[in-house]
C-alpha atoms as a PDB file:
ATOM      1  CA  UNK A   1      43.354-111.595 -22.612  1.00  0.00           C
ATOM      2  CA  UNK A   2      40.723-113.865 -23.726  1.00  0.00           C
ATOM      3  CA  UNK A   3      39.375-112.078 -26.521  1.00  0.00           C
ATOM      4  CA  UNK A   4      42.796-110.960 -27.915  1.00  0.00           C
ATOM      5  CA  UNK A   5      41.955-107.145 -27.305  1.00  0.00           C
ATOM      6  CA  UNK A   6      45.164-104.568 -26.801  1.00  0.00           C
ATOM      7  CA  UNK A   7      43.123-102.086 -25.586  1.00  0.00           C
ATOM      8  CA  UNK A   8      43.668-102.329 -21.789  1.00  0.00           C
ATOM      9  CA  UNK A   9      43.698 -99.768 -18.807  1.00  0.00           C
ATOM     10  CA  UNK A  10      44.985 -99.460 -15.537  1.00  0.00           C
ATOM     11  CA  UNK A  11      42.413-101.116 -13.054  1.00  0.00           C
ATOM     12  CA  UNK A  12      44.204-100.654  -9.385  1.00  0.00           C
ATOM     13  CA  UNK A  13      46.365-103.359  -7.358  1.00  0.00           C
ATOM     14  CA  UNK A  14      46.187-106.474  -6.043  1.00  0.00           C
ATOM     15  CA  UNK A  15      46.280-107.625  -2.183  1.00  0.00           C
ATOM     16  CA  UNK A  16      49.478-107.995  -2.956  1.00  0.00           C
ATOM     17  CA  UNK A  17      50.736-104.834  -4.634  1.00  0.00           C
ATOM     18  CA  UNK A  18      50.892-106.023  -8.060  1.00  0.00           C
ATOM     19  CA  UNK A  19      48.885-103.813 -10.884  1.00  0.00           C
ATOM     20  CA  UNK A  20      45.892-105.362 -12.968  1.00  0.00           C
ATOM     21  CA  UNK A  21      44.855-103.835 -15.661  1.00  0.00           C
ATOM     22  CA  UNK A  22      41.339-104.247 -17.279  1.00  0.00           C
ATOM     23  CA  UNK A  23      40.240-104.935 -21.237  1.00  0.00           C
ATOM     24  CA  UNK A  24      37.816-102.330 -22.760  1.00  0.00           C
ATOM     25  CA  UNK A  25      36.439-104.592 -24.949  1.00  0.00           C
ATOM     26  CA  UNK A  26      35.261-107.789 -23.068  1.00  0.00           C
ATOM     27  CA  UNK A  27      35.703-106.033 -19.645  1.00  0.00           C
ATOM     28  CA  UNK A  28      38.067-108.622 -17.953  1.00  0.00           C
ATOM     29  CA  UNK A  29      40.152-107.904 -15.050  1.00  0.00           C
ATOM     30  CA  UNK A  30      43.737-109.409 -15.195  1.00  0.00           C
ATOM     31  CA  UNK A  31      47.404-109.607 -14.071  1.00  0.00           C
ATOM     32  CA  UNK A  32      50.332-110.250 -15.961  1.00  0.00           C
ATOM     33  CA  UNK A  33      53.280-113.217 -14.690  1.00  0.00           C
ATOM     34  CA  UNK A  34      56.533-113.106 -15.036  1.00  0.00           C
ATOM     35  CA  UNK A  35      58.029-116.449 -13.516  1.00  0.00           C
ATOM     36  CA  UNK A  36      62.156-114.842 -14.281  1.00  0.00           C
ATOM     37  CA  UNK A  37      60.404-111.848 -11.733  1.00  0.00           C
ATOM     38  CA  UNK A  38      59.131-114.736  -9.240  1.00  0.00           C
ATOM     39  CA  UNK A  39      62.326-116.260  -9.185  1.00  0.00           C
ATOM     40  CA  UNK A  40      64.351-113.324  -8.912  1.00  0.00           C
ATOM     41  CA  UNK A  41      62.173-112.115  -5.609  1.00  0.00           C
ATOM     42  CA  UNK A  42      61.906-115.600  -3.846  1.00  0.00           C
ATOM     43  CA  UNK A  43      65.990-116.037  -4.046  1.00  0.00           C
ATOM     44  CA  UNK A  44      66.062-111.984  -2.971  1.00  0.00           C
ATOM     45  CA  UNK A  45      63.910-112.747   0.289  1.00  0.00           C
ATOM     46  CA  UNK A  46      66.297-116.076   0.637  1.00  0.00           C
ATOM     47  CA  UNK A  47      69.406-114.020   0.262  1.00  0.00           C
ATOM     48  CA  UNK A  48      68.248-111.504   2.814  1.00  0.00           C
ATOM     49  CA  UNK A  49      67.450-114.340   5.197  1.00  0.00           C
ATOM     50  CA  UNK A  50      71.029-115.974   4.482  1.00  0.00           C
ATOM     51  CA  UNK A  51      72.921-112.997   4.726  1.00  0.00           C
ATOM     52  CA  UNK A  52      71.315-110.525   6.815  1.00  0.00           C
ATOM     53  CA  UNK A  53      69.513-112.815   9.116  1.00  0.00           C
ATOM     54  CA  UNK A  54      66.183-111.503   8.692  1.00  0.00           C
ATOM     55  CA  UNK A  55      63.365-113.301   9.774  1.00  0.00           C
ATOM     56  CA  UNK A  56      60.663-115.395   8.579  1.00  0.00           C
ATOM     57  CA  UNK A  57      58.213-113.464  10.116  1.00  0.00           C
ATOM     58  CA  UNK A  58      59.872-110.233   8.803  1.00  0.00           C
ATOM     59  CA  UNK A  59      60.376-111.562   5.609  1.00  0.00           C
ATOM     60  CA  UNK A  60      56.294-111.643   5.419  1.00  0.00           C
ATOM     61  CA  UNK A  61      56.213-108.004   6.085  1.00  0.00           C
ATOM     62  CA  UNK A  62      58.515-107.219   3.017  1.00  0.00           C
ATOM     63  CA  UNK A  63      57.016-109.484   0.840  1.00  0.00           C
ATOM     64  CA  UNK A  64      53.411-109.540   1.805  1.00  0.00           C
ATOM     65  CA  UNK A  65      53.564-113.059   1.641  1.00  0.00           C
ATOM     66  CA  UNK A  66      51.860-115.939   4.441  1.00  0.00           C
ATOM     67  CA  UNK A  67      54.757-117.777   6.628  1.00  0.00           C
ATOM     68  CA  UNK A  68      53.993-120.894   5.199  1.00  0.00           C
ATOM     69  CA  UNK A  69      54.902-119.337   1.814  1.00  0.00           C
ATOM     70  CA  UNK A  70      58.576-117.984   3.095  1.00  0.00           C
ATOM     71  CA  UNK A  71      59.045-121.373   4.540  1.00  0.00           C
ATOM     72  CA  UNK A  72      58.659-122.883   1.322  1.00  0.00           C
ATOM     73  CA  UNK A  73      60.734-120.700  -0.580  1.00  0.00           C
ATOM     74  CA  UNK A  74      63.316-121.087   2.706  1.00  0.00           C
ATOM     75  CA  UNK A  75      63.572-124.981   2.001  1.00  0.00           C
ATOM     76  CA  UNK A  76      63.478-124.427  -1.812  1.00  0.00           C
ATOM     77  CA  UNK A  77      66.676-122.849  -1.417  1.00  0.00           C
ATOM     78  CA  UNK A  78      68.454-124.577   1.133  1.00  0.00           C
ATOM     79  CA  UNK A  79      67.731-128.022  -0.852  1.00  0.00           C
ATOM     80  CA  UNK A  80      69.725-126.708  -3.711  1.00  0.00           C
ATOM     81  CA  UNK A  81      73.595-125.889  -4.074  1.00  0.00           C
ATOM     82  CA  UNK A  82      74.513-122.432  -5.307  1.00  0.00           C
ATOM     83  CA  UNK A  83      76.667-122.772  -9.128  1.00  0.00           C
ATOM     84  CA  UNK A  84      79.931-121.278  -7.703  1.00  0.00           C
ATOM     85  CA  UNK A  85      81.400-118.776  -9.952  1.00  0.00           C
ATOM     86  CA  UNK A  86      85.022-119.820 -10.559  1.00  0.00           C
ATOM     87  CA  UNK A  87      87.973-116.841 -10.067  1.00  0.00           C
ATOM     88  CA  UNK A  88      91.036-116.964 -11.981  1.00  0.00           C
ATOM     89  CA  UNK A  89      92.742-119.265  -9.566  1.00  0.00           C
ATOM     90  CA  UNK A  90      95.583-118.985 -11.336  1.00  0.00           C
ATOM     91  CA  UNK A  91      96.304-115.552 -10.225  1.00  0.00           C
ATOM     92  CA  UNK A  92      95.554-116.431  -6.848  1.00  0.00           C
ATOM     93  CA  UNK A  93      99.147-115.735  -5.083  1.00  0.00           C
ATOM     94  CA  UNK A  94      98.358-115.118  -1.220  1.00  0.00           C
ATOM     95  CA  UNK A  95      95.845-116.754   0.785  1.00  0.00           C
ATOM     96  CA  UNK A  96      94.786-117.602   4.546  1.00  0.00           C
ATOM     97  CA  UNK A  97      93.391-120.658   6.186  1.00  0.00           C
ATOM     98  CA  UNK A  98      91.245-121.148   9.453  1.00  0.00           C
ATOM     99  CA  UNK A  99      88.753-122.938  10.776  1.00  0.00           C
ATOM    100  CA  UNK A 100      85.764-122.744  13.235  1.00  0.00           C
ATOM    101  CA  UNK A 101      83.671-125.234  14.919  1.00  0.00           C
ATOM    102  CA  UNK A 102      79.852-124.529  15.529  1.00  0.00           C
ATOM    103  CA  UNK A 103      78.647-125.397  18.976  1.00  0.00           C
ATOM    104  CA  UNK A 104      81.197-127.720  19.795  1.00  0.00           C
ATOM    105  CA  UNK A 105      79.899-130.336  16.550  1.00  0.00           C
ATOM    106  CA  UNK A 106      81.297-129.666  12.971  1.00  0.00           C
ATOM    107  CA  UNK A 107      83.858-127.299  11.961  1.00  0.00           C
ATOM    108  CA  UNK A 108      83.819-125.048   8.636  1.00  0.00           C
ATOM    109  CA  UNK A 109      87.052-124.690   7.443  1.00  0.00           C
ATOM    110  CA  UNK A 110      87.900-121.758   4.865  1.00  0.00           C
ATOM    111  CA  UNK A 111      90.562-120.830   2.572  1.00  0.00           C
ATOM    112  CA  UNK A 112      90.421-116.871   1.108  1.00  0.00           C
ATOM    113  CA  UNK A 113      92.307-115.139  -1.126  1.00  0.00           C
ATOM    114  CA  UNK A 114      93.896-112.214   0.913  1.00  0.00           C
ATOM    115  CA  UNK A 115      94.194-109.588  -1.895  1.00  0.00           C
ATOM    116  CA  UNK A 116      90.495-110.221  -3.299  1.00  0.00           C
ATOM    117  CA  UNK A 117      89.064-110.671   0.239  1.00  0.00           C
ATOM    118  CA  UNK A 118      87.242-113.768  -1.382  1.00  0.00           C
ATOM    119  CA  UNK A 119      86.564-117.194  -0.375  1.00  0.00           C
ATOM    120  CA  UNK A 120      88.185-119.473  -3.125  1.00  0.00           C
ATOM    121  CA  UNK A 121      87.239-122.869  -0.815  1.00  0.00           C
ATOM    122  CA  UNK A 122      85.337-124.009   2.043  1.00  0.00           C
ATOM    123  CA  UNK A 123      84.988-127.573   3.547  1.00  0.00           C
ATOM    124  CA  UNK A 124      82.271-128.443   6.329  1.00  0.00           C
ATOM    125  CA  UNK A 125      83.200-131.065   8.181  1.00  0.00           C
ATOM    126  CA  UNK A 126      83.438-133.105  11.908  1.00  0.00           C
ATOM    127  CA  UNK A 127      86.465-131.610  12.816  1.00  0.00           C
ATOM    128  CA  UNK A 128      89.761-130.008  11.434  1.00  0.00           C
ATOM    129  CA  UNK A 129      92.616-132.649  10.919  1.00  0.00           C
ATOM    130  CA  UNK A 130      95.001-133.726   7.957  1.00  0.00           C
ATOM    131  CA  UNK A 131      92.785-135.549   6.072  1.00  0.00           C
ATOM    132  CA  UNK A 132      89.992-133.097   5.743  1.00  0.00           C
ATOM    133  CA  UNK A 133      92.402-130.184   5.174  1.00  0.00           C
ATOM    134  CA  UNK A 134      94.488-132.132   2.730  1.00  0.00           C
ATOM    135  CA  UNK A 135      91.056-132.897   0.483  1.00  0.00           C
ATOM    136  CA  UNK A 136      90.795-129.294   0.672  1.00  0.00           C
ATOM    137  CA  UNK A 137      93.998-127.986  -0.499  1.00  0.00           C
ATOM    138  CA  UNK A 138      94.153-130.839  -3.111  1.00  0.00           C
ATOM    139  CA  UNK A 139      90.864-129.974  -4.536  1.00  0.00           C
ATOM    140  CA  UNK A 140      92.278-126.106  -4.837  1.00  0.00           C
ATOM    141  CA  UNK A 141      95.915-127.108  -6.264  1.00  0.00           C
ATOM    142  CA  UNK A 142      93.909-129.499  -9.082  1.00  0.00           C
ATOM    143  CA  UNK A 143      92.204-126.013  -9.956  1.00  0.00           C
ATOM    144  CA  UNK A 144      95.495-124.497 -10.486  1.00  0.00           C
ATOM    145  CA  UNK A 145      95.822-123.058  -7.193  1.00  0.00           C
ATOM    146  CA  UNK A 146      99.232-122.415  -7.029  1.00  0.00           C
ATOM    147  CA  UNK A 147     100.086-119.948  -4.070  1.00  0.00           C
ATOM    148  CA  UNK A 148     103.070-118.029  -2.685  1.00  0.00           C
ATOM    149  CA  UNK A 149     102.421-117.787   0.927  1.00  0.00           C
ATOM    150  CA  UNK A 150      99.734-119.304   2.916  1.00  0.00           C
ATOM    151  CA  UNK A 151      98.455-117.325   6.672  1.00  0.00           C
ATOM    152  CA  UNK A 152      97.482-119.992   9.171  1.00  0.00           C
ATOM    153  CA  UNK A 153      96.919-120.338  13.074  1.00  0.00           C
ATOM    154  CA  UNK A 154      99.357-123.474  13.573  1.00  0.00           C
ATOM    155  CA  UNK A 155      97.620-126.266  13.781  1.00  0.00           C
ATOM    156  CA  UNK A 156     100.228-129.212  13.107  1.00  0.00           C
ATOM    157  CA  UNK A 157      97.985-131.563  11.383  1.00  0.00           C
ATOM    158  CA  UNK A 158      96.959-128.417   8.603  1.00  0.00           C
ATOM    159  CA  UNK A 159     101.042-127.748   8.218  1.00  0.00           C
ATOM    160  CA  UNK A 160     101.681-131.023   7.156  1.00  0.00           C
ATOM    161  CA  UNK A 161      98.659-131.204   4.721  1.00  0.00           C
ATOM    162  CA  UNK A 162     100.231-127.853   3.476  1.00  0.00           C
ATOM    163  CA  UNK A 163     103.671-129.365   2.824  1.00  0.00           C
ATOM    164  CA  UNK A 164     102.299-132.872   1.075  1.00  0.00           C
ATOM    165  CA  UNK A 165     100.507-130.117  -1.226  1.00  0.00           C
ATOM    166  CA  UNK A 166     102.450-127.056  -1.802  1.00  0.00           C
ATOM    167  CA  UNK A 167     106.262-128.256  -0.731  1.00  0.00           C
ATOM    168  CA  UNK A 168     107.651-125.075  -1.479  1.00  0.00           C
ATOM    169  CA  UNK A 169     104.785-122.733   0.055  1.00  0.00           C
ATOM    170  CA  UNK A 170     105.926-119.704   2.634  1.00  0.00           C
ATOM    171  CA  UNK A 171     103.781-120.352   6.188  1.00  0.00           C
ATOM    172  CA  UNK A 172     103.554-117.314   7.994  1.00  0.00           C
ATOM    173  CA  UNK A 173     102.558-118.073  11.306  1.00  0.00           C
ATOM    174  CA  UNK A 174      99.808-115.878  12.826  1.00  0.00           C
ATOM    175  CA  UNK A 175     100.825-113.275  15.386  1.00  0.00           C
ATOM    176  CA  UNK A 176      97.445-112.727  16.712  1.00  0.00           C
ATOM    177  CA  UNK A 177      97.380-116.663  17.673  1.00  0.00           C
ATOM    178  CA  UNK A 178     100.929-116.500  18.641  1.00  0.00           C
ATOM    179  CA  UNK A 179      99.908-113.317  20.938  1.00  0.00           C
ATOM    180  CA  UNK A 180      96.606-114.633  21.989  1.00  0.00           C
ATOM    181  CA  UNK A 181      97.952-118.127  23.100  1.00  0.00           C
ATOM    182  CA  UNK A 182     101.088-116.770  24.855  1.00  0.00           C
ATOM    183  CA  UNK A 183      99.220-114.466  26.916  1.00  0.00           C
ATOM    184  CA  UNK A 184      96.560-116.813  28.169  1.00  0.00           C
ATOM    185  CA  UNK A 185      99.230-119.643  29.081  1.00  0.00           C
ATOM    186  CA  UNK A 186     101.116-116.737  31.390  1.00  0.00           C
ATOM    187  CA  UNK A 187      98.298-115.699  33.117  1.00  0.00           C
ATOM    188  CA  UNK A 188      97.219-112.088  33.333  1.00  0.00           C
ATOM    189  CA  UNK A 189      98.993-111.313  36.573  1.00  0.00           C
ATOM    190  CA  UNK A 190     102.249-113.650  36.391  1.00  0.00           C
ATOM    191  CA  UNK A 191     104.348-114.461  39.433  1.00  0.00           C
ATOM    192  CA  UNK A 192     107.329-115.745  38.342  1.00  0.00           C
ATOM    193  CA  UNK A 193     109.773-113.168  36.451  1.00  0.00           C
ATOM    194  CA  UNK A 194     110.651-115.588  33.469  1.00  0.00           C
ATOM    195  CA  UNK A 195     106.708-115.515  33.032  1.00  0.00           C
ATOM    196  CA  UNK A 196     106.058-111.522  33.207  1.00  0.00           C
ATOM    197  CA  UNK A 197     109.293-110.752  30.847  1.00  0.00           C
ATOM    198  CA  UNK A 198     108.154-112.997  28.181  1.00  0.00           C
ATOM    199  CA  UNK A 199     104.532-111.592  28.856  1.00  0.00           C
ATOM    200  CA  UNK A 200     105.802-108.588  28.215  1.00  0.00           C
ATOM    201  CA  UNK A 201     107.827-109.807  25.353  1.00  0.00           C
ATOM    202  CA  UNK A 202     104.628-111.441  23.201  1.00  0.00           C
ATOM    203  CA  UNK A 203     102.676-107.923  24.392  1.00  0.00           C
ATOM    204  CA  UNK A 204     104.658-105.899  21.382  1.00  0.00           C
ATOM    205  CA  UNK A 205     104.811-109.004  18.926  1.00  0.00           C
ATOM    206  CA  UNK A 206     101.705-107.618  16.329  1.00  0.00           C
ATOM    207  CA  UNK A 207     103.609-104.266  16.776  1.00  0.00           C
ATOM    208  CA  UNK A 208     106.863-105.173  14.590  1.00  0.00           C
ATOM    209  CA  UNK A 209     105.953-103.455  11.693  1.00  0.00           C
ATOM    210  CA  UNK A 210     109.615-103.551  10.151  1.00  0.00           C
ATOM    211  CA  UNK A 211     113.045-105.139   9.873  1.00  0.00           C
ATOM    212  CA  UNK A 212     114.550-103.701  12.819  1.00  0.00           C
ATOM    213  CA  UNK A 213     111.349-103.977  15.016  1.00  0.00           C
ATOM    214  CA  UNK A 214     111.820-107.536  13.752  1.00  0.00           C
ATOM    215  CA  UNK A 215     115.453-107.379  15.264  1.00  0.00           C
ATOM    216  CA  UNK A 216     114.329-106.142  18.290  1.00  0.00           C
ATOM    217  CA  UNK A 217     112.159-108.755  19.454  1.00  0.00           C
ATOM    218  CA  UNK A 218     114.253-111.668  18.047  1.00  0.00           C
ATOM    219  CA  UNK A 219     116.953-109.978  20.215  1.00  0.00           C
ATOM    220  CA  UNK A 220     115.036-109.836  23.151  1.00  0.00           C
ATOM    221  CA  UNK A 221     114.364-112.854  23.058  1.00  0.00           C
ATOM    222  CA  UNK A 222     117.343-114.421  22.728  1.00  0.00           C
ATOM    223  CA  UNK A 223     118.456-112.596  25.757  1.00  0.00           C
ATOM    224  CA  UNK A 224     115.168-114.069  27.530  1.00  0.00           C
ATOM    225  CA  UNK A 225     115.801-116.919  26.649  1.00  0.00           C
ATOM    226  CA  UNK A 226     120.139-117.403  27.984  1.00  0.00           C
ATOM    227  CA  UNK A 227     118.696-115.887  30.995  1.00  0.00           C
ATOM    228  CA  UNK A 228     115.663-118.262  31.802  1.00  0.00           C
ATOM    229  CA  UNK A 229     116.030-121.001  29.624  1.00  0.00           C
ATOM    230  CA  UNK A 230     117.615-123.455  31.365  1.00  0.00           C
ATOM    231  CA  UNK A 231     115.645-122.620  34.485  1.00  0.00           C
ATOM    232  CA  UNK A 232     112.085-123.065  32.869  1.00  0.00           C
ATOM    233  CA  UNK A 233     113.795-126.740  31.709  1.00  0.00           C
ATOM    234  CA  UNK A 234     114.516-127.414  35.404  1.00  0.00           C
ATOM    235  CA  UNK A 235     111.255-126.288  36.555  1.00  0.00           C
ATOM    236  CA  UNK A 236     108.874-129.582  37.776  1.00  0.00           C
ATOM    237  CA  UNK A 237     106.568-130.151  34.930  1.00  0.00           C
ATOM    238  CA  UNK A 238     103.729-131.296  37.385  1.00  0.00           C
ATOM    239  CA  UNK A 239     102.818-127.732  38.163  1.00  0.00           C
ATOM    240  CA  UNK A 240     100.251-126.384  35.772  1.00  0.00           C
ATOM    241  CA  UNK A 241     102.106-123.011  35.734  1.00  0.00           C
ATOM    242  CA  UNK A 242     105.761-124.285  34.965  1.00  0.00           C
ATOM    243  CA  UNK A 243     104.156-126.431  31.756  1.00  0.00           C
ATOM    244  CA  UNK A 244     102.351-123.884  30.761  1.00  0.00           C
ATOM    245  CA  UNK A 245     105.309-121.423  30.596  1.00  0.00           C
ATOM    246  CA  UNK A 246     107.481-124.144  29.209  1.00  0.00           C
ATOM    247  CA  UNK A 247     104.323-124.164  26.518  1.00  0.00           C
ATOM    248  CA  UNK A 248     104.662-120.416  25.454  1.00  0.00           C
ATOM    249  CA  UNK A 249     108.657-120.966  25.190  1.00  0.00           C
ATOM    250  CA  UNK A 250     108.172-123.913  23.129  1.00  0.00           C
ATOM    251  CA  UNK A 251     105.490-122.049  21.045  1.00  0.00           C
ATOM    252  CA  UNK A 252     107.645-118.868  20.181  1.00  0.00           C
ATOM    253  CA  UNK A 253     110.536-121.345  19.273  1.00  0.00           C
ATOM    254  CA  UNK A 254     108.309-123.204  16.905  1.00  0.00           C
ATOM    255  CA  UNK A 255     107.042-120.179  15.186  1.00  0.00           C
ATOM    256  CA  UNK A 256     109.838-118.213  14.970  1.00  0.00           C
ATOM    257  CA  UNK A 257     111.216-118.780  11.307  1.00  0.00           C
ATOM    258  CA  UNK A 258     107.700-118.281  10.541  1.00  0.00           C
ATOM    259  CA  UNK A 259     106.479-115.206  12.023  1.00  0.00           C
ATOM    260  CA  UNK A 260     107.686-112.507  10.102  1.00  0.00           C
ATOM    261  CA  UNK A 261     107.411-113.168   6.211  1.00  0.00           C
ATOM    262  CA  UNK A 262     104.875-110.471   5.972  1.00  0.00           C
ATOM    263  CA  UNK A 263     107.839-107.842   6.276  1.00  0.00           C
ATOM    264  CA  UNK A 264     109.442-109.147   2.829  1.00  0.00           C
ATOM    265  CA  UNK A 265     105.703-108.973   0.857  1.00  0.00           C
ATOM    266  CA  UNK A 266     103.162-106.514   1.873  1.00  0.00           C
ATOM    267  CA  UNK A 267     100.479-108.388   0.540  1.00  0.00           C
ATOM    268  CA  UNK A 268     101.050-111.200   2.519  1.00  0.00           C
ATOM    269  CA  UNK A 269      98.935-111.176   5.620  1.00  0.00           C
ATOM    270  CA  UNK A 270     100.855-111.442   9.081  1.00  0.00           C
ATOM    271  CA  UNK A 271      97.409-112.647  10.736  1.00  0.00           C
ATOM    272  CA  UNK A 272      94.104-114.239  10.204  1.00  0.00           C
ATOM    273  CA  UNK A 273      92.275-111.796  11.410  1.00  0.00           C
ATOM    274  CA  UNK A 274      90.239-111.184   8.219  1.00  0.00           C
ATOM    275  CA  UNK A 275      88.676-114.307   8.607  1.00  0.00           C
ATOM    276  CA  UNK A 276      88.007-114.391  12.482  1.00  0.00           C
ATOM    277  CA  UNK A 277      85.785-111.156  11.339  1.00  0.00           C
ATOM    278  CA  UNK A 278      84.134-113.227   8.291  1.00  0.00           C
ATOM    279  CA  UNK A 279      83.377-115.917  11.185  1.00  0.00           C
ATOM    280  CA  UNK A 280      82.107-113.769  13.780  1.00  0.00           C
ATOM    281  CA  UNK A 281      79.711-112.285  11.324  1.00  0.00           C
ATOM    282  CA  UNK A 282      78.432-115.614  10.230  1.00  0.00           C
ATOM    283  CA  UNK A 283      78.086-116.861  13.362  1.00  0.00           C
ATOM    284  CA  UNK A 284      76.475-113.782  14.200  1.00  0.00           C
ATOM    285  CA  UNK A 285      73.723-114.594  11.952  1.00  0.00           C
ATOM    286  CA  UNK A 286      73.681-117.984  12.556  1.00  0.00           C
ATOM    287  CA  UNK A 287      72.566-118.259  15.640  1.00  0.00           C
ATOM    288  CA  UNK A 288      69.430-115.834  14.471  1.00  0.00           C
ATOM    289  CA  UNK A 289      68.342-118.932  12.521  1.00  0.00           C
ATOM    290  CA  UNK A 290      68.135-121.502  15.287  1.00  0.00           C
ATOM    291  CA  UNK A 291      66.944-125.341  14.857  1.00  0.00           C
ATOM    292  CA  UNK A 292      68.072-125.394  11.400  1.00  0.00           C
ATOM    293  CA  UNK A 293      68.766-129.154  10.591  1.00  0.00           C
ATOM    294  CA  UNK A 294      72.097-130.920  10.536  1.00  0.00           C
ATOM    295  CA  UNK A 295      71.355-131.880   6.903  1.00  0.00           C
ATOM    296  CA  UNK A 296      70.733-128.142   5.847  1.00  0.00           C
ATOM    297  CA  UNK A 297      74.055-126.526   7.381  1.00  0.00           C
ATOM    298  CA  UNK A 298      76.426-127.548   4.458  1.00  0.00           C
ATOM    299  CA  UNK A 299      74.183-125.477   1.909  1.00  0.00           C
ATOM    300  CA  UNK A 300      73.487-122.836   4.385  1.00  0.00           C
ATOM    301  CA  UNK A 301      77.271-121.363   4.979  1.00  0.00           C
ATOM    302  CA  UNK A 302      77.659-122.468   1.191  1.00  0.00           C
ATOM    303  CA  UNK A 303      74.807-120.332   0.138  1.00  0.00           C
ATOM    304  CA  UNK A 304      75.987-117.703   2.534  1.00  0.00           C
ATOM    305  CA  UNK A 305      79.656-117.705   1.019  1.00  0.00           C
ATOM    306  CA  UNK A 306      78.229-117.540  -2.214  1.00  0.00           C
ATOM    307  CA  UNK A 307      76.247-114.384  -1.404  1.00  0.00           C
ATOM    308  CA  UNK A 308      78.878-112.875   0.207  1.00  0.00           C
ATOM    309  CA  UNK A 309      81.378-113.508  -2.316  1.00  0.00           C
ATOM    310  CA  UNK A 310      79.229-112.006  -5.535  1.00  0.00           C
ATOM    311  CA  UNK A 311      78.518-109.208  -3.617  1.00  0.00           C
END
C-alpha cells in the first residue's frame, strides 16, 4: 500500500481469480505477489503437461492463462535440467535394464531399481551398444551402485558392458523376451514337428514358478533336444524357416544358465516387464506432444523421470 495503511478489505477478484483487496484510507485497489506461489504453479502446469500429457490449449483452461503464456512457461522448463534427488544407492541390490528407441532415431535406455520401482539412471542416446551402456553402468557403480542381480532382455553388447563393470553380477535372462522371440521365430502355425514341440515348449516357460517346474522344462528340453537336435543341424540353412528354428534352439541354449535365478531370490525380477509398462506409458504421452525438437527430448524424458520418480 502506498500510504502504509493496514486497514484493508476484501474488494472482489481479478480476471484471473486472484483476490484484491482495497485500503480504507487512501482508497487503492491492489493485489498481493507471491513469486515462491508463481513458481510453484508454472512448474505444476509443466508437470501436468510432462506427465499427464495435457495440452497447451487445456492447460489455458486450468490456468486461465493466454497460449503464448503456457508456451513460455513450456520452454522455461524444458531449457532447464531437473536437480535429481539421489537414493541410497548403496542399498540398491536388484535392478533391471532395457531400452527403447523412439521412432526408429534415438534410444532411451533405463536402469530401475526393482524393489523401489524407481529409476536410479537413464541415458538418451543414438542407439543401444557397449559403449553407451558401459558409460551408464560406470557412472552408477562410481555412485556406489553395487548390485546383486541385474534383469535384462539379452542384448550381447549390454552383457559384456555388464561383466567389464560388475564381474561377479547374477544376469537373469528375461523370460518374456525369451518367450516373445521364440514364438515369433516358429511361426504361429508351425509345420515341422521339431518347430511345434519346442513352440509348445517356450508356451509354459513364464509359468515355472518353482524348482521342479524348473525341472520340468529343463527336462523337456533335453529330451527335445536328443530327439531333434541333430536334425535341425542338418537342416539347409538357406530356408528362412530352418534358420529361424535353428535361431530359437540356439537362443534357449544361450539363456539357459540364466533363466531361472529368480527362483533362488524373490526379489529378483524374472522379466522386464515393469519397464516395458514404464515405456508404454511414456510413449503414450509422448506422442500427445508432437514436433517437440530433437534438442528438447533429453530434458523431456529426464523431466518426466524425475516427476515420476518423486511422486
Amino acid at each position: 500500500m502506498s500510504c502504509g495503511s493496514l486497514k484493508t478489505i476484501f474488494y472482489g477478484k481479478t480476471s484471473c481469480g486472484y483476490q484484491r483487496f482495497k485500503c480504507k484510507t487512501c482508497n487503492r485497489a491492489f493485489t498481493f505477489h507471491n513469486r515462491k506461489n508463481k513458481i510453484h504453479r508454472e512448474r505444476r502446469w509443466f508437470e501436468l503437461w510432462i506427465v499427464e500429457g495435457y495440452s497447451v490449449r487445456q492447460l489455458t483452461q486450468i490456468s486461465r492463462r493466454g497460449i503464448w503464456k503456457i508456451k513460455q512457461v513450456k520452454n522455461y522448463w524444458l531449457s532447464r535440467t531437473p536437480k535429481t534427488i539421489a537414493p541410497d544407492f548403496k542399498s540398491v541390490k536388484h535392478i533391471l535394464f532395457d531400452g527403447t528407441y523412439f521412432k526408429h532415431e534415438n534410444c532411451l535406455m533405463v536402469v530401475m531399481d526393482s524393489v523401489a520401482n524407481k529409476v536410479i539412471g537413464q541415458n538418451y542416446h543414438l542407439r543401444e551398444n557397449y559403449l553407451t551402456a558401459f558409460n551408464l553402468f560406470k557412472e552408477l557403480a562410481n555412485k556406489g551402485v553395487s548390485p546383486m542381480s541385474i534383469t535384462i532382455d539379452g542384448n550381447t553388447s549390454v552383457i559384456r558392458a555388464i561383466k567389464a563393470v560388475w564381474p561377479e553380477i547374477a544376469m537373469q535372462r528375461c523370460l518374456t523376451h525369451i518367450q516373445r522371440q521364440g514364438l515369433s521365430w516358429l511361426r504361429k502355425f508351425p509345420k515341422i514337428q521339431a518347430s511345434k514341440d519346442l513352440r509348445r515348449l517356450l508356451v509354459c516357460l513364464t509359468d515355472v514358478k518353482t524348482h521342479k517346474d524348473k525341472e520340468i522344462f529343463i527336462n523337456n528340453f533335453r529330451v527335445w533336444e536328443k530327439k531333434y537336435g541333430r536334425y535341425i543341424l542338418s537342416l539347409p540353412p538357406s530356408e528362412k524357416v530352418h534358420s529361424d528354428l535353428r535361431r530359437t534352439r540356439n537362443l534357449i541354449i544361450r539363456a539357459l544358465p540364466d533363466m531361472f535365478h529368480y527362483l533362488d531370490n524373490r526379489n529378483i525380477p524374472a522379466t522386464t516387464n515393469k519397464i516395458e509398462g514404464y515405456f508404454s506409458r511414456l510413449k503414450s504421452i509422448y506422442r500427445q506432444h508432437r514436433g517437440l525438437s530433437k534438442s528438447k527430448r533429453k530434458n523431456y524424458f529426464d523431466w518426466y523421470i524425475f516427476f515420476k520418480n518423486i511422486n
